[in-house]
Each structure stands twice: as C-alpha cells, then as structure tokens.
Protein backbone atom coordinates (compact mmCIF):
# COMPACT_ATOMS: atom_id res chain seq x y z
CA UNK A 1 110.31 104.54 96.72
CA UNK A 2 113.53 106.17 95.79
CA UNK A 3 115.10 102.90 94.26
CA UNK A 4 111.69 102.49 92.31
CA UNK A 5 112.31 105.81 90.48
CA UNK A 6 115.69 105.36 90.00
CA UNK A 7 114.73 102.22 88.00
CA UNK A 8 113.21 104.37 85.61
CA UNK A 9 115.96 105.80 85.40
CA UNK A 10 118.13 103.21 84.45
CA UNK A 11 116.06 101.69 82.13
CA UNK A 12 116.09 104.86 79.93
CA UNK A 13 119.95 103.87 79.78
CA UNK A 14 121.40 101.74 76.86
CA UNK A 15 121.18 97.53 77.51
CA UNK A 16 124.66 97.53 76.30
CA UNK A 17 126.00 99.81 79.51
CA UNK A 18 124.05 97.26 81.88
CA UNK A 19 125.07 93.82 82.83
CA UNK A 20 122.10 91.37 84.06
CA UNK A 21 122.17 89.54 87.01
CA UNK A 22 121.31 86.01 87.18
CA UNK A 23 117.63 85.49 86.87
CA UNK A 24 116.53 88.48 85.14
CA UNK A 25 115.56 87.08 81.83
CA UNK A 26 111.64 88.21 81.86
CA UNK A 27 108.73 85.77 81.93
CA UNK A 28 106.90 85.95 78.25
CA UNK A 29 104.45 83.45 78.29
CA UNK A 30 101.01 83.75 78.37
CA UNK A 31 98.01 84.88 76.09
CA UNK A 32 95.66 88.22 76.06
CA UNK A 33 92.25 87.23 77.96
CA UNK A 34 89.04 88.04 76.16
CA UNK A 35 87.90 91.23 76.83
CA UNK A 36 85.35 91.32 80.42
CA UNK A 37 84.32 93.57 82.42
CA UNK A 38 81.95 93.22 85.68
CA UNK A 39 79.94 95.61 87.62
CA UNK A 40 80.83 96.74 90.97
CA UNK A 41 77.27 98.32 92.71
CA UNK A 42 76.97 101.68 94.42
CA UNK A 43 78.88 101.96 97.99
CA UNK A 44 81.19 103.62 100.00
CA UNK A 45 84.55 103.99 99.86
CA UNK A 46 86.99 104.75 102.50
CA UNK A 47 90.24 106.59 101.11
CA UNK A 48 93.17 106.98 102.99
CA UNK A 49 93.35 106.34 106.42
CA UNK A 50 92.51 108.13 110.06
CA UNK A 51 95.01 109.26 112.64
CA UNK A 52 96.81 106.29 114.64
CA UNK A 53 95.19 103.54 112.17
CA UNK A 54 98.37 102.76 110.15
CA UNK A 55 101.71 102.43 112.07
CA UNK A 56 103.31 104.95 109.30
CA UNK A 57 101.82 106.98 106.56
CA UNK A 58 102.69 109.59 104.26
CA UNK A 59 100.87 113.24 105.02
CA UNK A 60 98.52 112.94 102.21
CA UNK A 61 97.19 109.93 103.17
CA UNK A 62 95.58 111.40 106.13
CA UNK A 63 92.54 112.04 107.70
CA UNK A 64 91.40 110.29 105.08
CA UNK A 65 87.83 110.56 103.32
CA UNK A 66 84.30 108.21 102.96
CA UNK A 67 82.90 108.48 99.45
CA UNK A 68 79.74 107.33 98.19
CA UNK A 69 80.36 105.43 94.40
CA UNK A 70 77.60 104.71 92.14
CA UNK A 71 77.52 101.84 90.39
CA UNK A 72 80.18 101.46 87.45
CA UNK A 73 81.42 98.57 85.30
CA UNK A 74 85.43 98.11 85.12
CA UNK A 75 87.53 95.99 83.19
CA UNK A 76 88.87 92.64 84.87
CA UNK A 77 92.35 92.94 83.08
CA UNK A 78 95.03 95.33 82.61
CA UNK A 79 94.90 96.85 78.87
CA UNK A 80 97.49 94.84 77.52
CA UNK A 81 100.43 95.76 74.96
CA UNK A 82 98.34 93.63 72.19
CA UNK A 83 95.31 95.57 72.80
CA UNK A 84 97.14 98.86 73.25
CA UNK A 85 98.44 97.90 69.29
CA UNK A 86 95.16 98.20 68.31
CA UNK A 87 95.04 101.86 68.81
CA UNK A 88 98.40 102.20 67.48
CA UNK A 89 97.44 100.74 64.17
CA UNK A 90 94.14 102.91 64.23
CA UNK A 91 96.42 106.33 64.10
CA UNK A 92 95.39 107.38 67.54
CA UNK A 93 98.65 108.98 68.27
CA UNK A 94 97.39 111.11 65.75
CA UNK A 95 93.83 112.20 66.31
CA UNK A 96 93.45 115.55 68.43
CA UNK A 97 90.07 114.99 70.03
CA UNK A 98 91.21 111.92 71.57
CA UNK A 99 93.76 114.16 73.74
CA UNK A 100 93.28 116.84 75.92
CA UNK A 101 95.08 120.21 73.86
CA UNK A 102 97.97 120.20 76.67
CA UNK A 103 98.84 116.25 75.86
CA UNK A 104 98.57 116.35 72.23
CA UNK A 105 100.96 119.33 72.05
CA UNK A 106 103.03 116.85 74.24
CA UNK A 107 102.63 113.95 71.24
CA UNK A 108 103.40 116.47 68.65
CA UNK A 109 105.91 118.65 70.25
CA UNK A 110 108.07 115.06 70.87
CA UNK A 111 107.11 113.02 67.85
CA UNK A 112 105.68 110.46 70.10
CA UNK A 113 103.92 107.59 68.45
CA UNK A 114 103.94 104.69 70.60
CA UNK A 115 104.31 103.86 74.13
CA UNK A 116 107.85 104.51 75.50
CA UNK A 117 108.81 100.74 76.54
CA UNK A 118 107.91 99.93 72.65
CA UNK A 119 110.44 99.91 69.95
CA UNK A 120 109.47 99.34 66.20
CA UNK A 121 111.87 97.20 63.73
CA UNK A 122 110.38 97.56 60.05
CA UNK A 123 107.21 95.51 60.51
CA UNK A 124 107.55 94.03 64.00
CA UNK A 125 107.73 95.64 67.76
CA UNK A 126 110.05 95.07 70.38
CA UNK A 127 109.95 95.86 74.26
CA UNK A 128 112.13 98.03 75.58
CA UNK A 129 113.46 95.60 78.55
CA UNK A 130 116.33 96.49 81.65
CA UNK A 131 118.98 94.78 80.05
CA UNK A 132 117.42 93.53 76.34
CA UNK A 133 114.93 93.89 73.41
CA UNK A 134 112.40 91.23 73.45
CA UNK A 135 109.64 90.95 71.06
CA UNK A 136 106.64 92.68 72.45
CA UNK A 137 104.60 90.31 75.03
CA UNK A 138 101.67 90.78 74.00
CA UNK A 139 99.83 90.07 76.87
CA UNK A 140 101.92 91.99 79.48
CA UNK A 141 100.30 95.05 80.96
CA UNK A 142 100.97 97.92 78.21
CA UNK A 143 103.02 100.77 80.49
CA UNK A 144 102.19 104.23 79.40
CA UNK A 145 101.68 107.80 80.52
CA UNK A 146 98.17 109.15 82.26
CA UNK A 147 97.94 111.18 79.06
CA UNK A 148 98.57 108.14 76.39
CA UNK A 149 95.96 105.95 79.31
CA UNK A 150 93.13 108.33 79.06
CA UNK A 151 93.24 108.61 75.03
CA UNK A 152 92.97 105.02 74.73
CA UNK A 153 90.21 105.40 77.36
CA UNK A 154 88.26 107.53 75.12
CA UNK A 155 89.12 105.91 71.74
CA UNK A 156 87.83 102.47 73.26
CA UNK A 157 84.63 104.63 74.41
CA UNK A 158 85.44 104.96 78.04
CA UNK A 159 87.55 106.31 80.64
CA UNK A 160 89.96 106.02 83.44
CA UNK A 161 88.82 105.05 86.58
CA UNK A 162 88.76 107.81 89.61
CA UNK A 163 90.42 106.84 92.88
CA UNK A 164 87.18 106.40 94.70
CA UNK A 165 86.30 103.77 91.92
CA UNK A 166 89.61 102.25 92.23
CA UNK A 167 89.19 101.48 96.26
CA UNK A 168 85.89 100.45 95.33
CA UNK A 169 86.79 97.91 93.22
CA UNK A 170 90.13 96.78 95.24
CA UNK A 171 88.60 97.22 98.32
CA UNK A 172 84.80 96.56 98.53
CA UNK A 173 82.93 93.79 99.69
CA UNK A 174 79.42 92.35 98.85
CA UNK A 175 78.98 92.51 102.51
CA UNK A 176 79.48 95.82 103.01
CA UNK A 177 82.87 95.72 104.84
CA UNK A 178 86.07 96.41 103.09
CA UNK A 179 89.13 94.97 102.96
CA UNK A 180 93.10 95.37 103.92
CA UNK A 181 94.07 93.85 100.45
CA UNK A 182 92.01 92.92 97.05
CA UNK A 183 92.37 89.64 98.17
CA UNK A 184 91.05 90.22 101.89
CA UNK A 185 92.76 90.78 104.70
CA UNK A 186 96.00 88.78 104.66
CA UNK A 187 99.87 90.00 104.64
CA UNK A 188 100.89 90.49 100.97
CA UNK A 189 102.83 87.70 99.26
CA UNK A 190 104.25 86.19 96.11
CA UNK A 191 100.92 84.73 95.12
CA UNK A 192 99.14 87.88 95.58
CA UNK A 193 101.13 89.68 92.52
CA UNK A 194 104.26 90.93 91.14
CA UNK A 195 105.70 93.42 93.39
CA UNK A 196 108.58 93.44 96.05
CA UNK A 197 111.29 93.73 93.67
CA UNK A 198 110.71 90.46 92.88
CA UNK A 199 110.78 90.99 88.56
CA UNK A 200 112.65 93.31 86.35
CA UNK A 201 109.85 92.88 83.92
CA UNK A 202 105.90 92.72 84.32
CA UNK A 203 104.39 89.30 83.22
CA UNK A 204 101.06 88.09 81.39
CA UNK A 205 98.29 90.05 82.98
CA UNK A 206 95.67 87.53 85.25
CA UNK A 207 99.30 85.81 86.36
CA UNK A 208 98.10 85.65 90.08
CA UNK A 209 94.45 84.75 90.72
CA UNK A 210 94.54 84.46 93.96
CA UNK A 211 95.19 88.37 94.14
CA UNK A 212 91.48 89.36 92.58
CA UNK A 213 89.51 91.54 94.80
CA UNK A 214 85.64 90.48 95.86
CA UNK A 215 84.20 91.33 92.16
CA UNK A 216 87.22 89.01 90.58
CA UNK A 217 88.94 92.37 89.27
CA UNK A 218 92.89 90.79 88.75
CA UNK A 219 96.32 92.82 89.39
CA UNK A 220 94.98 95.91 91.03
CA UNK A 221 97.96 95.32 93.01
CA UNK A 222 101.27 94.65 91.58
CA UNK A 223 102.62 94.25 87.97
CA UNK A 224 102.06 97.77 87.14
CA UNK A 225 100.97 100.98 89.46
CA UNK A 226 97.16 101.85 88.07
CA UNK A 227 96.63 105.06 86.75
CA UNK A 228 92.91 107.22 87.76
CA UNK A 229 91.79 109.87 86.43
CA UNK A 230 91.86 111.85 89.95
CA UNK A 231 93.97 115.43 90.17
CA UNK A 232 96.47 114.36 93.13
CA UNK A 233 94.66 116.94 95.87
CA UNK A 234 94.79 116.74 99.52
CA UNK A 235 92.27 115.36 102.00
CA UNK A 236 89.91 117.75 103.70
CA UNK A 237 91.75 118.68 106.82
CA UNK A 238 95.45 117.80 105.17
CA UNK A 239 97.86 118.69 107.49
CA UNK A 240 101.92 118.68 106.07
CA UNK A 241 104.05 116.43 107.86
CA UNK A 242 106.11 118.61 110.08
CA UNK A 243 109.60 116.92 109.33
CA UNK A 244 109.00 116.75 105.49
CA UNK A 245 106.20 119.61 104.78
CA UNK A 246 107.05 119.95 101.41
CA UNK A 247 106.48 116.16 100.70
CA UNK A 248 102.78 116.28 99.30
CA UNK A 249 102.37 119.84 99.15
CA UNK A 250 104.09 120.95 96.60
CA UNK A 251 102.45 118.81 94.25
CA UNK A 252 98.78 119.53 94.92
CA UNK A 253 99.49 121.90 91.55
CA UNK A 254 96.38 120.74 89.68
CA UNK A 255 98.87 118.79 87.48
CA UNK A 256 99.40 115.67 88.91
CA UNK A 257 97.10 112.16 88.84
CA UNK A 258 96.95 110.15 91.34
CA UNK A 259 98.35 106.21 90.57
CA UNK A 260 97.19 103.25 93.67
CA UNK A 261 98.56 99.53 93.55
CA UNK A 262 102.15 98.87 92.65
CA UNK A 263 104.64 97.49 90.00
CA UNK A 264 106.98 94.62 89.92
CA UNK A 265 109.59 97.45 91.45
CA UNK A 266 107.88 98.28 94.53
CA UNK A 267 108.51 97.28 98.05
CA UNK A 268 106.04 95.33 99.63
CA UNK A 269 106.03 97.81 102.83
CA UNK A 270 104.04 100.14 100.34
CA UNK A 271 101.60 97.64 99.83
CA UNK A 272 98.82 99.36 101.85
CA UNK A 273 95.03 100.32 101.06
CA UNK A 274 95.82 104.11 101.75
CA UNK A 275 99.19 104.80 100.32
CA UNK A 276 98.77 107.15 97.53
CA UNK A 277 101.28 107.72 94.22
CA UNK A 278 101.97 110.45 91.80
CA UNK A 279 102.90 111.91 88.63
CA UNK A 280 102.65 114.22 85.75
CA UNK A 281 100.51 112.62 82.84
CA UNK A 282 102.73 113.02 80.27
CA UNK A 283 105.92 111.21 82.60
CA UNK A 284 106.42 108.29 80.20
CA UNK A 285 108.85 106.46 82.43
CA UNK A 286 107.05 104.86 84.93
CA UNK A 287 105.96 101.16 85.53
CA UNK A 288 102.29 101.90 84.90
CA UNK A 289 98.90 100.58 83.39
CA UNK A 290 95.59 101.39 83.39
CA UNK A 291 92.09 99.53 82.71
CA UNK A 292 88.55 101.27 81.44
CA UNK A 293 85.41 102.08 83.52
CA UNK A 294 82.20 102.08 81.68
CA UNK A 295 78.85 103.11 83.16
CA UNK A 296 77.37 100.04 85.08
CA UNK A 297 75.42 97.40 82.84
C-alpha cells in the first residue's frame, strides 16, 4: 500500500530526474468503446467481510454490512481520457453548479483546468507519464480526483456510483449468490486486469475481458482504483484494530470517499471483495477512475 502511494509521489517528480527500467514504455494502443451501459436489478449486497472469514483484514472492513440495492444502470467502461476531453472543451472546469462550493473553491483557488496526469502543448495534450510525455491515449482510463469524477458525473447527467452499487455490480450474480472476484471465484491473475505492479501506465480500457463481472461490467478491478460517491464511515459495530487503532479512525472525518478495485500499482494481495480505499476528493494524485450510474432503464 505504502509503495502504491509513494508512486504518486514520484510521478509528481520531473521525467528528467528518473531513469526507466527496461520495459516501462506504456501500452497506447487501442480505441474508445461506444458508449453502453447495462442494468444491474435490485439485490443485496454484502460489504466487507465477518469475523474469521478473511485470513487478514484491515479494521474497517469488519463486521461488515448486507445492503439491499435497487435497480440502477452503470456504465460498462471506464470514462476514458477522450471522453473526459469532452468536458474539458465544454468549459466545465469552469461552471460552479457542476461542483460542490468546497471543490470549486479547490478549481479556482489552484487554477486547475484539466486533470492532473494531462499536460497541454498549444493545440494538442500530452500525458503526464513516470518517466515521459506521451500524447494523450485516448482511450486509457482518464485518472482524476473524486471532486473532478463527480462534476463530470453531473455534467454527463449522472452520478458516481455508491459502494453498495459498486459490490453490486462487481460482485452480484443472476443467481443470487455473489462472488470472490468480478470474474467469479478464481485467484486473481494477469488476464483478470492490470494490477500487481505489473504496468507503470494504465492501458486501453476493456483490455481484459475475461475480468467482467456477471452483468459484463469491464475493469472494476485493476487499471485504475474506482471512485463512489460513499463518505468513508465505519461499519455498524466498527471496532479499531488494537495494534494500529488509529488506522481507519481517524479518517471517518466526513471528508473522505471511499475508492474499491485497484490500479496497475497495486499488489495483488489487496485484491479482495472487502478491502476498502481512501482519500480526500480533491487528492489529484492518485491512480483513479470512475464510471456513471444512471437510474435503471
């Protein structure tokens, strides 16, 4: 987890202080799908995980919680940096009742006007890579902040999911059950999705098939974390972890948002259905994404 933050730490740093390492030139092919979306139905959701089911956990993963989800339509893909240009070009960094009054002081306060990972060159864009510029994929996975996520959200006439809609659409199962994984039940692997340190760069969202979940929802896990719109908050009947109490608990401050999944950075061992992340929506550092919820068709 550590080493995963760090990263975002040395990216901020200039290319020309970094040396690459064989095999780190990023993967740029691919196109933007066509927009779809599918309905998952109403059903439970099981969030977190009870006592003694997962050989480790963190303390806010526990005891846990069943929630009933009503129906709700969800994007299949990632919002992608060529989609997330379309609300650049439409000014949306600068219209106020697309952000909440706390981010858009953020935007103004900082001059921020595009995503951090962009750079603009006169006419064109550029990505903001480990160890280069590279024109801007434009179907990799747009990285942004919850706040810059949930303006998009409401400029494209939706929202963020909540975590409970996440698991549901990760996790669910036409038959009722749910699964380990999006993809069912097995270990995860390389043709799953891009995490386990195995990329210093995302690549073209829909990359890894074989990782959709039961409604054919693609990288809920891996190539980005996936940003909700849920306050990080503790379970009912949260108990801090007596060797690290402060872990969790000092950020149930009403001013965090919960992220699920994982990016190309993190280790597979965190690859579990209850492992929870965190951070401050306007953090514009981390490896995260987001795709839109509508209300079910």
């Amino acid at each position: 987890m550590h080493q995963e933050t760090m990263l975002y730490m040395w990216h901020q740093l200039p290319c020309e202080h970094k040396q690459a390492p064989p095999g780190a030139a990023p993967d740029v092919g691919g196109a933007t799908p066509a927009p779809a979306r599918v309905t998952v139905p109403a059903g439970r959701a099981t969030l977190g995980a009870r006592p003694g089911e997962i050989r480790f956990g963190w303390d806010n993963e526990f005891p846990g919680a069943v929630v009933d989800v009503p129906a709700f339509a969800i994007d299949v893909h990632d919002v992608t940096n060529e989609q997330f240009l379309a609300f650049v070009d439409a000014g949306g960094y600068q219209r106020p009742e697309l952000w909440s009054p706390g981010a858009f002081a953020w935007v103004q306060g900082e001059g921020i006007e595009h995503p951090r990972f962009w750079s603009r060159h006169d006419v064109t864009w550029r990505w903001r890579g480990m160890f280069d510029e590279i024109d801007l994929p434009p179907a990799w996975p747009v990285y942004v902040s919850h706040a810059e996520a949930a303006a998009y959200a409401r400029w494209a006439g939706a929202r963020l999911p909540t975590e409970a809609e996440y698991h549901r659409a990760a996790f669910g199962d036409p038959s009722g059950r749910e699964r380990q994984h999006p993809w069912g039940d097995a270990p995860p692997d390389a043709s799953r999705g891009l995490f386990d340190f195995r990329s210093w760069s995302p690549v073209a969202v829909g990359r890894h098939p074989a990782g959709q979940s039961a409604w054919g929802v693609h990288d809920l896990v891996g190539n980005g974390w996936e940003w909700t719109s849920t306050v990080f908050e503790p379970f009912d009947g949260f108990r801090p972890m007596a060797s690290y109490p402060e872990y969790s608990a000092d950020f149930f401050d009403g001013q965090h948002f919960v992220m699920k999944g994982a990016s190309p950075a993190t280790d597979a061992a965190l690859v579990r259905r209850s492992f929870r992340n965190w951070f401050r929506p306007t953090y514009p550092f981390v490896y995260a994404t987001f795709r839109c919820v509508r209300p079910a068709e």
